[in-house]
N, C-alpha and C. Protein backbone atom coordinates (compact mmCIF):
# COMPACT_ATOMS: atom_id res chain seq x y z
N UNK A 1 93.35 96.49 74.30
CA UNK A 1 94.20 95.48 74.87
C UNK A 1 93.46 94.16 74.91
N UNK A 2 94.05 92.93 74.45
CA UNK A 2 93.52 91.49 74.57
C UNK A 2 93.51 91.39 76.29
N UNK A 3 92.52 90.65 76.31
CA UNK A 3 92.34 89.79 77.51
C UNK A 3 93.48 88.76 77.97
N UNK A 4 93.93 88.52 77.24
CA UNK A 4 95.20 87.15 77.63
C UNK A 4 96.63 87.97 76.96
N UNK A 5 97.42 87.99 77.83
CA UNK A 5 98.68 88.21 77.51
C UNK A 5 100.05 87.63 77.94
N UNK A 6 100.56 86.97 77.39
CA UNK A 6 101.20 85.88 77.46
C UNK A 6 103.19 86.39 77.77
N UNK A 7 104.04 85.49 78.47
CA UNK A 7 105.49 86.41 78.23
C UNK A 7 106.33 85.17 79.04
N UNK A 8 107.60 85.32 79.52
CA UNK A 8 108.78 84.66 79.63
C UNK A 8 109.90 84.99 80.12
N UNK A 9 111.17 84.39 80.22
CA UNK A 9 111.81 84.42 80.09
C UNK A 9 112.77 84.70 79.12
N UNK A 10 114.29 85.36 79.24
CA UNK A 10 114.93 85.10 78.04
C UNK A 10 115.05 84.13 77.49
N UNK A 11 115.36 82.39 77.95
CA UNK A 11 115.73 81.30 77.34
C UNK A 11 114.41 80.31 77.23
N UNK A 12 113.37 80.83 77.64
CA UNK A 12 112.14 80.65 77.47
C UNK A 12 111.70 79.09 78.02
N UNK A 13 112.41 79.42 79.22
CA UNK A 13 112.21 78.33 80.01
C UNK A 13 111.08 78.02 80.57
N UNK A 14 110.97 79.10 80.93
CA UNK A 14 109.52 79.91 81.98
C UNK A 14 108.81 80.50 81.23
N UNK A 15 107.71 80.23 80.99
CA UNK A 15 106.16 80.73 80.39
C UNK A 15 105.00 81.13 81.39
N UNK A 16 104.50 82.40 80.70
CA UNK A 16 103.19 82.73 81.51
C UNK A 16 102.14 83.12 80.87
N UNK A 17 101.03 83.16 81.10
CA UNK A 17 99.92 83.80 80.43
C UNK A 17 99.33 84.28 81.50
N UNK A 18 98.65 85.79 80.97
CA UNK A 18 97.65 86.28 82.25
C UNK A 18 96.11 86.38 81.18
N UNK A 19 95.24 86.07 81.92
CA UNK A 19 93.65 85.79 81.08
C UNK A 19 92.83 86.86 81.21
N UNK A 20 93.31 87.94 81.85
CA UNK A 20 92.96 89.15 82.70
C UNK A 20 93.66 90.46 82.37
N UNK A 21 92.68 91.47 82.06
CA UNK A 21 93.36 92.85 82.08
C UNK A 21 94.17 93.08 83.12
N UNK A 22 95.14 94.20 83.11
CA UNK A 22 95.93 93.93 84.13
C UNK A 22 95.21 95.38 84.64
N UNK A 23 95.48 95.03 86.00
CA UNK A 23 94.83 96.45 87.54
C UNK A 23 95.58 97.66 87.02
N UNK A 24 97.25 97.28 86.60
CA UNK A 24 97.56 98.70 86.97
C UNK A 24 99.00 98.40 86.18
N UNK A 25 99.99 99.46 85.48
CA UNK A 25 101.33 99.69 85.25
C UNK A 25 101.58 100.40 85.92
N UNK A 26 102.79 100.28 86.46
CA UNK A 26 103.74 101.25 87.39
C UNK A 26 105.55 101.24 87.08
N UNK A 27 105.81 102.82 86.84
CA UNK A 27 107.10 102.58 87.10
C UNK A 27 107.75 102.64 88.32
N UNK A 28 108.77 102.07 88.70
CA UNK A 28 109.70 102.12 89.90
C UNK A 28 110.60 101.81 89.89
N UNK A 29 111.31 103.51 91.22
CA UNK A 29 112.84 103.63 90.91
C UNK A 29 113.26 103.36 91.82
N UNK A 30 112.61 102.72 93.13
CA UNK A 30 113.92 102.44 94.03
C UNK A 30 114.53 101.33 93.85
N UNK A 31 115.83 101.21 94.73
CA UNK A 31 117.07 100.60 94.91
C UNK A 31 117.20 99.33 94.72
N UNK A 32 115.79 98.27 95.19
CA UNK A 32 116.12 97.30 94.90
C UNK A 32 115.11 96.79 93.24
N UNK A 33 114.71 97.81 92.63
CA UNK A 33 114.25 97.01 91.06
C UNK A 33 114.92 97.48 90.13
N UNK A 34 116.16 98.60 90.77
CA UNK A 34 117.22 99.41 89.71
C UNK A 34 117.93 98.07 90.04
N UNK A 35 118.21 97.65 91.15
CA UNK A 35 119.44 96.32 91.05
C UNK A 35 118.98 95.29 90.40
N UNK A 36 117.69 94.67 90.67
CA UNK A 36 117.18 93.63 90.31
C UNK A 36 117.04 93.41 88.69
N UNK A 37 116.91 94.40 88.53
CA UNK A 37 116.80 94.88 86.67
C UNK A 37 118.08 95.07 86.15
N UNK A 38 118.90 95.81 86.82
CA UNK A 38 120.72 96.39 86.33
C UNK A 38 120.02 97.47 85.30
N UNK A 39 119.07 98.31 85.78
CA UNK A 39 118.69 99.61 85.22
C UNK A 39 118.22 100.76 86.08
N UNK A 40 117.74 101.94 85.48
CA UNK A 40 117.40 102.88 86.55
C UNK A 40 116.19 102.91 86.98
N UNK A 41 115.67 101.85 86.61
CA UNK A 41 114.25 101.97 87.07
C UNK A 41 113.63 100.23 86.65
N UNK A 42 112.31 100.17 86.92
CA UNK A 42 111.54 98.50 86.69
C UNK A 42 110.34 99.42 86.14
N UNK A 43 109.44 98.14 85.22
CA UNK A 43 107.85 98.40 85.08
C UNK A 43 107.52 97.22 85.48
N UNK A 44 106.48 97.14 85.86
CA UNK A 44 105.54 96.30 86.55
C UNK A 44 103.96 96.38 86.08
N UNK A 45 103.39 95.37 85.84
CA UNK A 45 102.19 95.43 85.61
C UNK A 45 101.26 94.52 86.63
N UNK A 46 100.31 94.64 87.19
CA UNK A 46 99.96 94.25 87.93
C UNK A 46 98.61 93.02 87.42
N UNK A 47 98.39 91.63 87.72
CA UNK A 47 97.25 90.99 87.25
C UNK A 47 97.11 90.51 88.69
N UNK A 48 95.21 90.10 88.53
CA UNK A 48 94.95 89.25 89.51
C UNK A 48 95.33 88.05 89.59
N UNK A 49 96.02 87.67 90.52
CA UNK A 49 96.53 86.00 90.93
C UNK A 49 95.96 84.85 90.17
N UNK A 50 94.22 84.80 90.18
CA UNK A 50 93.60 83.67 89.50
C UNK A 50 93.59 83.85 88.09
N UNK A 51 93.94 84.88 87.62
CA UNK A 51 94.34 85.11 86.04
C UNK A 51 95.72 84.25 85.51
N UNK A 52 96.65 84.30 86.43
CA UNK A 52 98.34 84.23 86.07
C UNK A 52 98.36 82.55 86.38
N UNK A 53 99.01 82.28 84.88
CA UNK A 53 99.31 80.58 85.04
C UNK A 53 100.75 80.84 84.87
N UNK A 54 101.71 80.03 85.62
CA UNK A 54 103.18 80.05 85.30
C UNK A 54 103.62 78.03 84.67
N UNK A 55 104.18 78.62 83.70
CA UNK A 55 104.93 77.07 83.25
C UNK A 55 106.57 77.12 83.46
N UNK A 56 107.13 75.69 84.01
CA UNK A 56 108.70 75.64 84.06
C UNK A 56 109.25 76.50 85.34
N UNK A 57 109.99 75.99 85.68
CA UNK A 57 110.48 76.22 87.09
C UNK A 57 111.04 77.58 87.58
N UNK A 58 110.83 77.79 88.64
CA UNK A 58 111.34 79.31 89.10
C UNK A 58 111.74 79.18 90.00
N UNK A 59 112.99 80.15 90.71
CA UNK A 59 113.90 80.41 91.94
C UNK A 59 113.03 81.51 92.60
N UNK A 60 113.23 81.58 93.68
CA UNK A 60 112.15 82.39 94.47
C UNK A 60 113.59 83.33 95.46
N UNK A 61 113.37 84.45 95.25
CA UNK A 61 114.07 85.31 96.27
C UNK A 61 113.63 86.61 97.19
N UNK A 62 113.63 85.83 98.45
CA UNK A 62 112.54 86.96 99.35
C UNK A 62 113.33 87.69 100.04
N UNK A 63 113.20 88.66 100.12
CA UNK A 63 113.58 90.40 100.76
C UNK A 63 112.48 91.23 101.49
N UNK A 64 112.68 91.67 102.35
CA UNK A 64 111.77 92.93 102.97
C UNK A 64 111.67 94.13 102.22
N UNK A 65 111.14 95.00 101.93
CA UNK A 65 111.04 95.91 100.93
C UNK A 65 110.92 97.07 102.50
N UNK A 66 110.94 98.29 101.78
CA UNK A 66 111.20 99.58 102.70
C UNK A 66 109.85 99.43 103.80
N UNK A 67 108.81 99.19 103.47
CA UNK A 67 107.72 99.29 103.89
C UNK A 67 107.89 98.04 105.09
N UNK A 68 108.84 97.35 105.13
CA UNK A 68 108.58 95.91 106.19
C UNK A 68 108.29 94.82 105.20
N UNK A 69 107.05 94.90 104.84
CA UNK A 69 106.81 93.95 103.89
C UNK A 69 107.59 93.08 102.96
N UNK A 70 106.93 91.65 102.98
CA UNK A 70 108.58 90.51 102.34
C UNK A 70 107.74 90.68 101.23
N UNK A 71 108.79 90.57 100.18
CA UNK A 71 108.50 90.36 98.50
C UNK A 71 109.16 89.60 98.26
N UNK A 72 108.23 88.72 97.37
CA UNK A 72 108.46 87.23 96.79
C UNK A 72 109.04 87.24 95.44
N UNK A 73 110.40 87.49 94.81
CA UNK A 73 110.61 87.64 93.61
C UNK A 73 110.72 86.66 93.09
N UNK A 74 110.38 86.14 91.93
CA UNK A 74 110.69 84.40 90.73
C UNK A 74 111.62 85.08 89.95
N UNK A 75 111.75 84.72 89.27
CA UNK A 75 113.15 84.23 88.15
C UNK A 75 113.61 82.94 87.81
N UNK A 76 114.13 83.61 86.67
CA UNK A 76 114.18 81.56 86.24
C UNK A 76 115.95 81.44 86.41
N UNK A 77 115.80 80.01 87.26
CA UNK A 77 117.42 79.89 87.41
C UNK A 77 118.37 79.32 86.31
N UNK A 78 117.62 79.26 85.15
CA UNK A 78 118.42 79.15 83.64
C UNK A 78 119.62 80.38 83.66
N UNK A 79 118.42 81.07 83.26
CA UNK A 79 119.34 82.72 82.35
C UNK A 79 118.94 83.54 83.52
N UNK A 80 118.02 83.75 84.44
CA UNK A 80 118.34 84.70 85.60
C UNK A 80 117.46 85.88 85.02
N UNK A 81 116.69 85.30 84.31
CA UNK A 81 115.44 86.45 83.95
C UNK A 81 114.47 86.67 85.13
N UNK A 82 114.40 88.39 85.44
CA UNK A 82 113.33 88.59 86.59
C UNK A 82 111.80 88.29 85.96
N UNK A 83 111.14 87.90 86.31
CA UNK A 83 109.86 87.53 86.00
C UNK A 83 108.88 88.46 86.17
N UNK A 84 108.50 87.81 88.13
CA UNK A 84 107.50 88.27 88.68
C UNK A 84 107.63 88.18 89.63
N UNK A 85 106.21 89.09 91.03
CA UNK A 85 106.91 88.60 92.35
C UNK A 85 105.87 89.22 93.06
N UNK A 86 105.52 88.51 94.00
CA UNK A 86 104.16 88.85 94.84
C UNK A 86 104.27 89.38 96.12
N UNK A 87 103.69 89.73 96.91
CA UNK A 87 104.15 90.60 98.31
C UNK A 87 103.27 90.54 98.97
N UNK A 88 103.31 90.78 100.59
CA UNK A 88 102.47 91.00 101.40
C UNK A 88 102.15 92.39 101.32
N UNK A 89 100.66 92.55 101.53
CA UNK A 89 100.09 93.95 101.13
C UNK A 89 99.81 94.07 99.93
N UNK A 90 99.47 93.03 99.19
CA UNK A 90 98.99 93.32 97.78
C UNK A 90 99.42 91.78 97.24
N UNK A 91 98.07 90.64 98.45
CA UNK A 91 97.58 89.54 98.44
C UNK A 91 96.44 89.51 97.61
N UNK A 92 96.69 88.46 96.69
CA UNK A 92 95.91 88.24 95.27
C UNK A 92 96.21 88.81 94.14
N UNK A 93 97.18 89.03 94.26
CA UNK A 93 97.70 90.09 92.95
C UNK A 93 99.33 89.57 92.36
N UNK A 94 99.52 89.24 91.10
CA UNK A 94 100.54 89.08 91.02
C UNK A 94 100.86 90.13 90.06
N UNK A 95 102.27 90.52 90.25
CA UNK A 95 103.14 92.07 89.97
C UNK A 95 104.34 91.57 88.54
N UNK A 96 103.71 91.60 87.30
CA UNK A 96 105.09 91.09 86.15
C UNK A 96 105.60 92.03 85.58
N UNK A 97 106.88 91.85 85.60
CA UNK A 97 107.86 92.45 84.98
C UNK A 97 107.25 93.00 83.57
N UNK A 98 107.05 94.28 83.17
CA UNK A 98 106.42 94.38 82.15
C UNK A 98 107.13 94.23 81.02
N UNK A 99 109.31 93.64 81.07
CA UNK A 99 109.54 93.75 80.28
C UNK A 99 110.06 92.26 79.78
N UNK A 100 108.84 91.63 80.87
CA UNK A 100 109.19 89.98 80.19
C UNK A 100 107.70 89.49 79.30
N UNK A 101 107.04 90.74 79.37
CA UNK A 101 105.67 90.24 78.10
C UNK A 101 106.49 90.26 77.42
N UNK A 102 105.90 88.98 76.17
CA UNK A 102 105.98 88.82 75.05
C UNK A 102 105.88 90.24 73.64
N UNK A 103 104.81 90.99 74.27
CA UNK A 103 104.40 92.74 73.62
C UNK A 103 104.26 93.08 74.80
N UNK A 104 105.37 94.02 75.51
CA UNK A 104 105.33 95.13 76.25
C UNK A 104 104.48 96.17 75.82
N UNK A 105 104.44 96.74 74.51
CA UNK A 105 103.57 97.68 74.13
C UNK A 105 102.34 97.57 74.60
N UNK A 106 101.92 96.30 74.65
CA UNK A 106 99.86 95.90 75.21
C UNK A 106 100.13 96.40 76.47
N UNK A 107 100.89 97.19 77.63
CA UNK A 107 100.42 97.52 78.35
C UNK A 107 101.22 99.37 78.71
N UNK A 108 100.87 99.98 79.24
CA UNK A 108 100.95 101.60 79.37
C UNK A 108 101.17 102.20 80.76
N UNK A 109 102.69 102.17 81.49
CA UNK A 109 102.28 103.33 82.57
C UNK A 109 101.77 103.84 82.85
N UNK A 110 101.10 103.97 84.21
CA UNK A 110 99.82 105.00 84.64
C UNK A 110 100.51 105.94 85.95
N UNK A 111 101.59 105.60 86.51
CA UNK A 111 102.01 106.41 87.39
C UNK A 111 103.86 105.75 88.15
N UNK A 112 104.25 106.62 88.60
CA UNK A 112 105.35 106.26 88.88
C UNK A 112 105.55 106.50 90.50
N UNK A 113 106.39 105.42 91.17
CA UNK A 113 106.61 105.53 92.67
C UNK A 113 108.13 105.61 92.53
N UNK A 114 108.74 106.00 93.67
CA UNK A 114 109.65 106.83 93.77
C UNK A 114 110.58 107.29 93.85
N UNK A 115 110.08 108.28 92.91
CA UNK A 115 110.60 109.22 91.97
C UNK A 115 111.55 109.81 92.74
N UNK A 116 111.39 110.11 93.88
CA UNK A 116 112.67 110.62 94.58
C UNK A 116 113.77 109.90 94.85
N UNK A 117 113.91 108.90 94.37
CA UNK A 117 115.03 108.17 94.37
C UNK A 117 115.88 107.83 92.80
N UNK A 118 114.71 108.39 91.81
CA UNK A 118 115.36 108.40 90.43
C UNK A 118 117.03 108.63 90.12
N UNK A 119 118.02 108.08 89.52
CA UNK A 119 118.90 107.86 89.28
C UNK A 119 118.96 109.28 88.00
N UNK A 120 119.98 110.09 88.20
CA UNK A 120 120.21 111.71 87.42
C UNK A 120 119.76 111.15 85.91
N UNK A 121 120.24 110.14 85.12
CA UNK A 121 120.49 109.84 83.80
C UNK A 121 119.06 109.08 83.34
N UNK A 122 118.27 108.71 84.76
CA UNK A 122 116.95 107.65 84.24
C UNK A 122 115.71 108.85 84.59
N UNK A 123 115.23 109.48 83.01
CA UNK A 123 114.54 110.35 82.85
C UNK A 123 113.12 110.01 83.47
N UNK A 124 112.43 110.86 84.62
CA UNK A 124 111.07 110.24 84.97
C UNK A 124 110.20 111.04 84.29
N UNK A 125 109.36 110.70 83.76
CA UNK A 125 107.94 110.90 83.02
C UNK A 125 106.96 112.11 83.70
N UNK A 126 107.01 112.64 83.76
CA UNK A 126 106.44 113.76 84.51
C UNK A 126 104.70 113.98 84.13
N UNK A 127 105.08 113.04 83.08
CA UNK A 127 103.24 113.24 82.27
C UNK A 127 102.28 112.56 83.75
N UNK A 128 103.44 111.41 83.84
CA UNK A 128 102.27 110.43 84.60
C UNK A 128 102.01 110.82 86.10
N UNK A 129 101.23 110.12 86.71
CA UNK A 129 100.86 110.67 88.20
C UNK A 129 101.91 109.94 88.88
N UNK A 130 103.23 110.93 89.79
CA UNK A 130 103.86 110.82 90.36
C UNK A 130 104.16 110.49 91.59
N UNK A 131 104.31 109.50 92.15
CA UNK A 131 104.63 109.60 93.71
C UNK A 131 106.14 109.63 94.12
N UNK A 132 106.23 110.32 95.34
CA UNK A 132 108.50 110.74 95.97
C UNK A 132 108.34 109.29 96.37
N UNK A 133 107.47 108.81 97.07
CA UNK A 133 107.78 107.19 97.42
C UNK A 133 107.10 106.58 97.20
N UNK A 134 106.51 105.44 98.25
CA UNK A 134 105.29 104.33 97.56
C UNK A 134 104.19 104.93 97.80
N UNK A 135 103.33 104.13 96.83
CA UNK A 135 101.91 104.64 96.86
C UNK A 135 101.03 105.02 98.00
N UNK A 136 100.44 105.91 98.58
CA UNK A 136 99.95 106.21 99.83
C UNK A 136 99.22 104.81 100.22
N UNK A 137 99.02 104.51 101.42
CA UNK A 137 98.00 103.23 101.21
C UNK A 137 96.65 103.28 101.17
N UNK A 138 95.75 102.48 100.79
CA UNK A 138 94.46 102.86 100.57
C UNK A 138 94.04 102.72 101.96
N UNK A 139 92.66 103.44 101.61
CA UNK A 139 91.72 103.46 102.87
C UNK A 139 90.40 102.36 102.83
């Protein structure tokens, strides 16, 4: 995998580059990245904050997620492409849509959160390391 990986929007309003391997891929199936996406599930790749440059303007939409915690979603208010979106509890880290890289392929699921909420028709991966909900928290 390159060090810099670059991605967008659909109308390519909004540009990003990350200069940094990314921490982590994750799939996820709950409720609000099946809506946010209009699929049964989101990928996410995770970079450190001082890696991620954003160009061109973004709408910001904040929600509490199950955990309490507010999540900061961008999107561009052109075409309404989900981007990216940062959260409390995982300060310094920004979380991109893995399917607004430019090559989705440069990056690889490593585990999926939860799975117990998977939608019958959105097949979960059983290869990868599974969690029924979010990731336990670290110690």
């Amino acid at each position: 995998m390159t060090n810099r990986l670059t991605g967008g929007c659909l109308c390519e309003a909004v540009r990003y580059v990350c200069s940094a391997p990314p921490v982590r891929t994750v799939h996820c199936y709950c409720k609000d990245c099946r809506k946010i996406g209009g699929t049964g599930h989101a990928t996410h790749t995770v970079f450190p904050e001082e890696a991620f440059e954003v160009s061109g303007r973004v709408t910001e939409f904040v929600k509490n997620a199950d955990s309490g915690n507010s999540i900061e979603r961008r999107f561009c208010p052109q075409c309404g492409s989900a981007i990216f979106h940062t959260r409390e509890g995982l300060e310094g880290f920004v979380v991109v849509r893995a399917s607004s890289l430019d090559d989705p392929e440069s990056v690889r699921p490593e585990l999926a959160v939860f799975v117990s909420r998977a939608v019958s028709w959105d097949h979960v991966d059983r290869g990868l390391v599974c969690h029924e909900e979010m990731l336990p928290p670290s110690k």
